[in-house]
C-alpha atoms as a PDB file:
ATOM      1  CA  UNK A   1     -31.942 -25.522   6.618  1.00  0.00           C
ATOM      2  CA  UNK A   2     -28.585 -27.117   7.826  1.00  0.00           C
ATOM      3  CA  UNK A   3     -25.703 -26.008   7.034  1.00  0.00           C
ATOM      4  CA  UNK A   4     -22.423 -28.435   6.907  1.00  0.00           C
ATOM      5  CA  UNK A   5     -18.827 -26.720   7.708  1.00  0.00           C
ATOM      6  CA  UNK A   6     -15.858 -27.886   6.919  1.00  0.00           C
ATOM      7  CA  UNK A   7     -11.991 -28.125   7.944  1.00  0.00           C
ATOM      8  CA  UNK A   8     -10.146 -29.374   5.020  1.00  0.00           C
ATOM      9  CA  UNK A   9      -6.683 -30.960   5.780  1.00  0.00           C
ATOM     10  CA  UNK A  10      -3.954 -32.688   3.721  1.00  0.00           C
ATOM     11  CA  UNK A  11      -5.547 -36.154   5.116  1.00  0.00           C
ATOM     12  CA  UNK A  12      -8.132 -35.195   7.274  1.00  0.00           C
ATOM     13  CA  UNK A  13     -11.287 -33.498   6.625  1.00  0.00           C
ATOM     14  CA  UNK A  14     -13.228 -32.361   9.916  1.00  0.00           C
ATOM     15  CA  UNK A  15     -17.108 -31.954   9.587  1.00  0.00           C
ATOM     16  CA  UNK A  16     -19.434 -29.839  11.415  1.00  0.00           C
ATOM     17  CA  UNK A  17     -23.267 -29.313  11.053  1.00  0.00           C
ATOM     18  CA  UNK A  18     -25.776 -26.630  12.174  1.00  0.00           C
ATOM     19  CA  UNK A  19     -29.107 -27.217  13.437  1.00  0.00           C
ATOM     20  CA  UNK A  20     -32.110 -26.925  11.757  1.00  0.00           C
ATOM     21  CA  UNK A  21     -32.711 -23.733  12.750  1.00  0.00           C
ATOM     22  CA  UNK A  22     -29.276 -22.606  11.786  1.00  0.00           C
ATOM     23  CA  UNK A  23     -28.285 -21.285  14.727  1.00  0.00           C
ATOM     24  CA  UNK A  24     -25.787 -23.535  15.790  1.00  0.00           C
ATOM     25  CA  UNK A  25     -22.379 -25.631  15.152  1.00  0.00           C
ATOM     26  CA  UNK A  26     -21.822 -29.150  16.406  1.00  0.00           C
ATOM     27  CA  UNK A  27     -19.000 -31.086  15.557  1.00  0.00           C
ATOM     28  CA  UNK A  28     -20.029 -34.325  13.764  1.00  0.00           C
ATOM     29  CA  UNK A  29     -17.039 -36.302  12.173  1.00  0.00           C
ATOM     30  CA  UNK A  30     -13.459 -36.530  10.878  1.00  0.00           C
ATOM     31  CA  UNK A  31     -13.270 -38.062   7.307  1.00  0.00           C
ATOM     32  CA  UNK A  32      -9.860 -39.625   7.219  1.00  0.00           C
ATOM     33  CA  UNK A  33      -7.697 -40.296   3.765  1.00  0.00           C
ATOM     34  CA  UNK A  34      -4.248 -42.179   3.454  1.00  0.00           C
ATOM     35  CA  UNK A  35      -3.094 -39.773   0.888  1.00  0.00           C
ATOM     36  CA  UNK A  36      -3.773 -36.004   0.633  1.00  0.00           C
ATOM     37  CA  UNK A  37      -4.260 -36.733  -3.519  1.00  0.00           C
ATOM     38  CA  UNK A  38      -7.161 -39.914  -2.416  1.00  0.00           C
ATOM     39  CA  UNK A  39     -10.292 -37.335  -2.595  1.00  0.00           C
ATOM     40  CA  UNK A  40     -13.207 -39.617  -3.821  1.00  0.00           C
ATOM     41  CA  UNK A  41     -14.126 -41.536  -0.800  1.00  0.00           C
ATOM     42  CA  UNK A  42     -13.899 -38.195   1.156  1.00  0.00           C
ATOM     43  CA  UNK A  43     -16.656 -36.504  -1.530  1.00  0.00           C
ATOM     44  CA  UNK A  44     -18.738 -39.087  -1.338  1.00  0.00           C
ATOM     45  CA  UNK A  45     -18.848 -39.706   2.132  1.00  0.00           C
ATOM     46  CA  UNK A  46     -19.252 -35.697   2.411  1.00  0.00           C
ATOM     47  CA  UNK A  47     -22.225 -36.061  -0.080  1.00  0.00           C
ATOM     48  CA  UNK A  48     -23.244 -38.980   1.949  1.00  0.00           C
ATOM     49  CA  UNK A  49     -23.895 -36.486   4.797  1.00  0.00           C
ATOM     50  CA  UNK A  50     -25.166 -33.911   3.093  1.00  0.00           C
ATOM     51  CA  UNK A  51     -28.253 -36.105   2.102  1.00  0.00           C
ATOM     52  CA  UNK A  52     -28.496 -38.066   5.714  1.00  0.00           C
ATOM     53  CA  UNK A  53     -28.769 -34.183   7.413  1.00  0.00           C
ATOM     54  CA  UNK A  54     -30.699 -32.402   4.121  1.00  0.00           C
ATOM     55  CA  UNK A  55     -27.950 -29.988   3.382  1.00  0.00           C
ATOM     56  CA  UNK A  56     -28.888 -26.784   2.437  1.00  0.00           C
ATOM     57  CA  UNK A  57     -24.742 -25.259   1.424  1.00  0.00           C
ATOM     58  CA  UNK A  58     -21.499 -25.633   2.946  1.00  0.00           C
ATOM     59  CA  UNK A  59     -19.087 -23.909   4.274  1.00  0.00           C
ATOM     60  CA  UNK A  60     -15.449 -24.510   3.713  1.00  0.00           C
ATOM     61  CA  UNK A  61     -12.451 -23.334   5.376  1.00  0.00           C
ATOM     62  CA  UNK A  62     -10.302 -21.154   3.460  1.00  0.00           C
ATOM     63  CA  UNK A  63      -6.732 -21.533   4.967  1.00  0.00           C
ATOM     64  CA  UNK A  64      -5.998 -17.718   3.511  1.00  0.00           C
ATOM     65  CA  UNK A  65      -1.577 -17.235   4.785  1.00  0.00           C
ATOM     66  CA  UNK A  66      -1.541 -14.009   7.240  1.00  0.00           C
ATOM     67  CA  UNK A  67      -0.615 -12.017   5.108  1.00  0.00           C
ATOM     68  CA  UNK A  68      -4.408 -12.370   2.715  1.00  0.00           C
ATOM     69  CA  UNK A  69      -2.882 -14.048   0.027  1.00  0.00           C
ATOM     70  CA  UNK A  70      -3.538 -17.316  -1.120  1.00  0.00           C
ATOM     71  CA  UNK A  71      -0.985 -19.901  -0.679  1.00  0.00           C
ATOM     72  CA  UNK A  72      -0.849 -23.472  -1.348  1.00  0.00           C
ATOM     73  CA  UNK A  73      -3.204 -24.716   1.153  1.00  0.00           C
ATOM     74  CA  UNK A  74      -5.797 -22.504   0.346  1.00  0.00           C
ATOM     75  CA  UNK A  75      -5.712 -23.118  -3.257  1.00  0.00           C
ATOM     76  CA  UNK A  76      -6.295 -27.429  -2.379  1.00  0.00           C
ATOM     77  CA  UNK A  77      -9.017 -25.933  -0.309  1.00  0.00           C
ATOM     78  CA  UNK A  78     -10.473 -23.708  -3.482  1.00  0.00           C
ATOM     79  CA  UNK A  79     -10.017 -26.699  -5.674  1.00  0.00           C
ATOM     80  CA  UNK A  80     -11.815 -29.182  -3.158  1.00  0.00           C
ATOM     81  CA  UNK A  81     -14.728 -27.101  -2.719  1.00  0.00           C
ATOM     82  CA  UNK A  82     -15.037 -27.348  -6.481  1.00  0.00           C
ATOM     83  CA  UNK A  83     -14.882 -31.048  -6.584  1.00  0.00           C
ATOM     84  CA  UNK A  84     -17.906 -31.043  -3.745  1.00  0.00           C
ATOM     85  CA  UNK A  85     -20.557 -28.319  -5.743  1.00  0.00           C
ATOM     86  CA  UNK A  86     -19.774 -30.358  -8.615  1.00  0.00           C
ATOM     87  CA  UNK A  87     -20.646 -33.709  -6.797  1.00  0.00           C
ATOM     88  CA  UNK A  88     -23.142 -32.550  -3.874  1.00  0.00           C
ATOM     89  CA  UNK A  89     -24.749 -29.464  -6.266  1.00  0.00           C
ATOM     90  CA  UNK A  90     -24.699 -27.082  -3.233  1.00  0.00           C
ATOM     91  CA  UNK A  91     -23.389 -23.672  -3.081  1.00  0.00           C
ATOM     92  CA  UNK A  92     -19.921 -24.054  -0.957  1.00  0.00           C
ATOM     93  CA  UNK A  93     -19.185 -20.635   0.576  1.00  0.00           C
ATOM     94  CA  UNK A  94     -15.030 -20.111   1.059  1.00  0.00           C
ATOM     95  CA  UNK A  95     -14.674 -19.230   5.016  1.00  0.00           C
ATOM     96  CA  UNK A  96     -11.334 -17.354   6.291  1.00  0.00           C
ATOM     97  CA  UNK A  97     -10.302 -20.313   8.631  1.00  0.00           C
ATOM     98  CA  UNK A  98      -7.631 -18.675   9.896  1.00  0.00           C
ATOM     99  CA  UNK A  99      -6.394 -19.591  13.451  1.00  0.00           C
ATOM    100  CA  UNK A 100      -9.290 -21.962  13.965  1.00  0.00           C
ATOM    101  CA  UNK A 101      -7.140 -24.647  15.010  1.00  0.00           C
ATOM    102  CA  UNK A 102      -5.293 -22.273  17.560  1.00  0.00           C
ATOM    103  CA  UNK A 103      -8.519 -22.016  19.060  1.00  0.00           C
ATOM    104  CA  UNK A 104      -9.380 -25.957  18.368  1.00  0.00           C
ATOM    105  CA  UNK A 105      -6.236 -26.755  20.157  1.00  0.00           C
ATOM    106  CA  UNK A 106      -6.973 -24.175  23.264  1.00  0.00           C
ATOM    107  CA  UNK A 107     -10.000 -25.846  23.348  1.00  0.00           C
ATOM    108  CA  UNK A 108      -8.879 -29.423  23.822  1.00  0.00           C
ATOM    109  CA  UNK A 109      -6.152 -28.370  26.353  1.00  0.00           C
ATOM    110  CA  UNK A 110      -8.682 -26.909  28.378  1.00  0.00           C
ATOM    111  CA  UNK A 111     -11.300 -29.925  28.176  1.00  0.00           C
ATOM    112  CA  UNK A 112      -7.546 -31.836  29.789  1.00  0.00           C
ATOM    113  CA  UNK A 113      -7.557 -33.968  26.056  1.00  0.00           C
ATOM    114  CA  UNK A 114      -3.590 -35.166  25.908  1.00  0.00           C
ATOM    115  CA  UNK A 115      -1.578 -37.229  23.932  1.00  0.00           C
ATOM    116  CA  UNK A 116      -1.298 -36.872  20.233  1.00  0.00           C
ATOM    117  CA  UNK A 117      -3.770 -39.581  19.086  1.00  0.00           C
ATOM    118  CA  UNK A 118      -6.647 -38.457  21.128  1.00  0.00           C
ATOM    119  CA  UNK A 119      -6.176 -34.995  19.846  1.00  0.00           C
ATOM    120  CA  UNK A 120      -5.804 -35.438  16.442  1.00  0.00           C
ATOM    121  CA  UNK A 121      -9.089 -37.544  16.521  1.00  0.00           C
ATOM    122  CA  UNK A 122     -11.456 -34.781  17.420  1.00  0.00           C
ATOM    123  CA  UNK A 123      -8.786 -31.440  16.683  1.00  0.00           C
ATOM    124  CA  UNK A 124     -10.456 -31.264  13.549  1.00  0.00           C
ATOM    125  CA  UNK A 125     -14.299 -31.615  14.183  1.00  0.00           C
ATOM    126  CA  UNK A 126     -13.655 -28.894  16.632  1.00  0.00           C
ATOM    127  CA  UNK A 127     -11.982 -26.639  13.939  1.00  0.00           C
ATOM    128  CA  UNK A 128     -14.802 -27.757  11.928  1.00  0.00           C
ATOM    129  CA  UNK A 129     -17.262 -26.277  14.165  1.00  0.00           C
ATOM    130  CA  UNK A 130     -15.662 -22.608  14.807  1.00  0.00           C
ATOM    131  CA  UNK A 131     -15.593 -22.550  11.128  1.00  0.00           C
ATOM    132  CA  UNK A 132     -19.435 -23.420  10.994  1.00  0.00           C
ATOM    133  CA  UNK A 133     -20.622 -20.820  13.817  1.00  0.00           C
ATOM    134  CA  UNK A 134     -18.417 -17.988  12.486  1.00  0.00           C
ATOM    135  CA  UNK A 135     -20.309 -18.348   9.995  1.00  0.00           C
ATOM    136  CA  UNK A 136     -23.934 -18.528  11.068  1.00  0.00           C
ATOM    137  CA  UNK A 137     -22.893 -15.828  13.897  1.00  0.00           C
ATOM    138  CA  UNK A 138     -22.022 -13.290  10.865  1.00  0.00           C
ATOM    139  CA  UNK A 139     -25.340 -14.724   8.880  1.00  0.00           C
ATOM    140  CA  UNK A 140     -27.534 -14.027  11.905  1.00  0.00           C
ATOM    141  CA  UNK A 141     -25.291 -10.667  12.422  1.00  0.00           C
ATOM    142  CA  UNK A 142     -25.900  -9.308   9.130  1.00  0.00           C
ATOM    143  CA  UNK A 143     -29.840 -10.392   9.283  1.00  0.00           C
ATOM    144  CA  UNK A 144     -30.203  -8.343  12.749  1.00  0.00           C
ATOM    145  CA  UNK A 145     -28.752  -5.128  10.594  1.00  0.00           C
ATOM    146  CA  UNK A 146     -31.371  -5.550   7.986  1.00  0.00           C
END
């Protein structure tokens, strides 16, 4: 049962997967596009992986503004995840993403990663993996209340 997470950017898409225990996150990938509107190599290469790692669902971050609502990013992000249960025929659970690139970017300054390039390379993997083992942390969370 792996699970694939997802950080969904304007040309970037970072990808995380679980193991098969679901337990957890490992960065994986960074599926690059040259224009934010250029979608279908990006959901096919994302269906690509979901058959190489037997996908169970994914989880996509939901770039929800501070305030809860749902601004412009989020709704790309809503109509994305769309495009992928429509192509890959998992479930795609929305994940509040919020400040998982603050913590992506803390990250990388503490592994000593500098200069622009070499941080935009991995920033969103890394995103793509809090997003992923938020998740499973509240999954196995909720199971240990049960």
């Amino acid at each position: 049962m792996r699970i694939l997470g997802l950080d969904y950017g304007a040309k970037t898409v970072g990808v995380a997967v679980s193991d098969a225990l679901g337990i957890t996150a490992q960065a994986l990938e960074t599926v690059t596009r040259e224009r934010e509107t250029k979608l279908r190599r990006t959901v096919a290469r994302i269906a690509e992986l979901c058959e190489q790692y037997e996908i169970s669902k994914i989880v996509l971050g939901l770039p929800l503004l501070m305030s809860d609502e749902i601004g412009d990013r989020a709704q790309k992000a809503m109509e994305f995840g769309e495009m992928l249960k429509k192509r890959t025929g998992l479930e795609v659970i929305m994940w509040d993403e919020r400040l998982t690139t603050v913590a992506a970017d803390e990250v990388l300054d503490e592994m000593g990663v500098r200069g622009r390039h070499n941080r935009k390379a991995v920033i969103d993997q890394i995103a793509a993996g809090f997003i992923l083992q938020e998740y499973l942390d509240a999954q196995s969370a909720k199971e240990q209340r049960i």
